[in-house]
Protein backbone atom coordinates (compact mmCIF):
# COMPACT_ATOMS: atom_id res chain seq x y z
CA UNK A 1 -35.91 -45.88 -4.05
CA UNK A 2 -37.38 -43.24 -6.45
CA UNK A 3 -35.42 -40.04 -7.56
CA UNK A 4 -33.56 -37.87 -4.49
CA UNK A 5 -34.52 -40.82 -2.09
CA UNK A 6 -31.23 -41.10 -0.10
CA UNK A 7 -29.97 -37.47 -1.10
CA UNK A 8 -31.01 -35.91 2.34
CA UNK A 9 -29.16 -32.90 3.46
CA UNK A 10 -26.33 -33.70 1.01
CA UNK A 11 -27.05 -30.98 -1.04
CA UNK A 12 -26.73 -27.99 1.36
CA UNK A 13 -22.78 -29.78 2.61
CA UNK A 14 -22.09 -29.23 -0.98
CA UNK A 15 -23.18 -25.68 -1.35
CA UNK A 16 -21.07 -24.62 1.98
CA UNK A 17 -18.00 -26.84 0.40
CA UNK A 18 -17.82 -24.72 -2.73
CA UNK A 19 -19.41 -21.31 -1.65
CA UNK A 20 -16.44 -20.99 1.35
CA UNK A 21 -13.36 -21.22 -0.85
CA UNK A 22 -15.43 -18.49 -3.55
CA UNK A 23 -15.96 -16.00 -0.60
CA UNK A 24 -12.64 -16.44 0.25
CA UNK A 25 -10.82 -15.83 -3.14
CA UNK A 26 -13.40 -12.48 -3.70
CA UNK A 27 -12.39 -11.05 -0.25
CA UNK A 28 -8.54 -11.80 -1.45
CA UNK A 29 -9.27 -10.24 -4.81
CA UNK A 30 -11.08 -7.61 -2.97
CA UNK A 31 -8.30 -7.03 -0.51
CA UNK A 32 -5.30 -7.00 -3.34
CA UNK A 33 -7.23 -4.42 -5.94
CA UNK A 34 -7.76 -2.03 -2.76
CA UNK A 35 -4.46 -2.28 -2.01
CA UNK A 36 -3.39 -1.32 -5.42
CA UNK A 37 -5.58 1.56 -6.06
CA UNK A 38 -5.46 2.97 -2.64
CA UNK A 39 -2.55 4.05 0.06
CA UNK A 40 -0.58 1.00 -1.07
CA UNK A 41 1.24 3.53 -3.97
CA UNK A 42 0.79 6.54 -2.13
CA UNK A 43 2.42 5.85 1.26
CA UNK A 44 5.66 5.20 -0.58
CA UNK A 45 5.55 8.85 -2.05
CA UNK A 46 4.98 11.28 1.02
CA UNK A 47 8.85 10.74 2.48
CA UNK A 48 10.21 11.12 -1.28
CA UNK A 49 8.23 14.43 -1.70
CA UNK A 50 9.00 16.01 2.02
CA UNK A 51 12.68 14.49 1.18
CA UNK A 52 12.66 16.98 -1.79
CA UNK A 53 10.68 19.92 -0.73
CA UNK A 54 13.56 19.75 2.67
CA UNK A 55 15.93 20.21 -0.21
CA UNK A 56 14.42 23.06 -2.35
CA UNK A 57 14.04 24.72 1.53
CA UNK A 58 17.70 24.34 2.09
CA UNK A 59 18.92 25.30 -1.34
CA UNK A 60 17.03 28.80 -0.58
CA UNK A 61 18.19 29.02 2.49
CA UNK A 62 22.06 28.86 1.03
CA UNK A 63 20.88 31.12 -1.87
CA UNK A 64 19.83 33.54 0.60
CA UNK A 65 22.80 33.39 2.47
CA UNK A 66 21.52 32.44 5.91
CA UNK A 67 23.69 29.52 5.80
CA UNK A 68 27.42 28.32 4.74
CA UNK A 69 28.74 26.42 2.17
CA UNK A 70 29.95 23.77 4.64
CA UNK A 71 26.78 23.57 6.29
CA UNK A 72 24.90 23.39 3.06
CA UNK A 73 26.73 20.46 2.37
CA UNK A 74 26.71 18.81 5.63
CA UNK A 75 22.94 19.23 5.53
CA UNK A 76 22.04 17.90 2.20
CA UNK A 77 23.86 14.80 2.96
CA UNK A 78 21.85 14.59 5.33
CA UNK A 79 18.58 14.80 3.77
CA UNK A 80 19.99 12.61 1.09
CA UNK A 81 21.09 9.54 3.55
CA UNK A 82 17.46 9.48 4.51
């Protein structure tokens, strides 16, 4: 038998063994650094800002006198549970 008598297809089983498992770790790298950079950080923002501008809303609202102390309070407990 001379040189790459007996080698066949071999080669091309080889290529699919090793280039499956790299396309799968680049789509999982791919995946976790859009995650990171994209609505991952944000979405946990939004309810913390609307929680706070709900706040500065009420707070004028008592300033202005269009509401009571006791509902002031009972209201920005509220916001504050959520």
């Amino acid at each position: 038998m001379g040189w790459g008598m007996g080698w066949g297809w071999h080669w091309l089983g080889m290529f699919v063994f090793w280039l499956i498992p790299l396309v799968v770790v680049i789509a999982l790298v791919a995946v976790a650094v859009k995650h990171l950079f994209s609505g991952g950080t944000r979405a946990n923002t939004g309810p913390r800002e609307d929680r706070s501008r709900a706040l500065e809303v009420l707070e004028e609202r008592y300033a202005r006198g269009e509401i009571n102390r006791e509902e002031y309070i009972e209201k920005r407990d509220d916001l504050k549970r959520r």
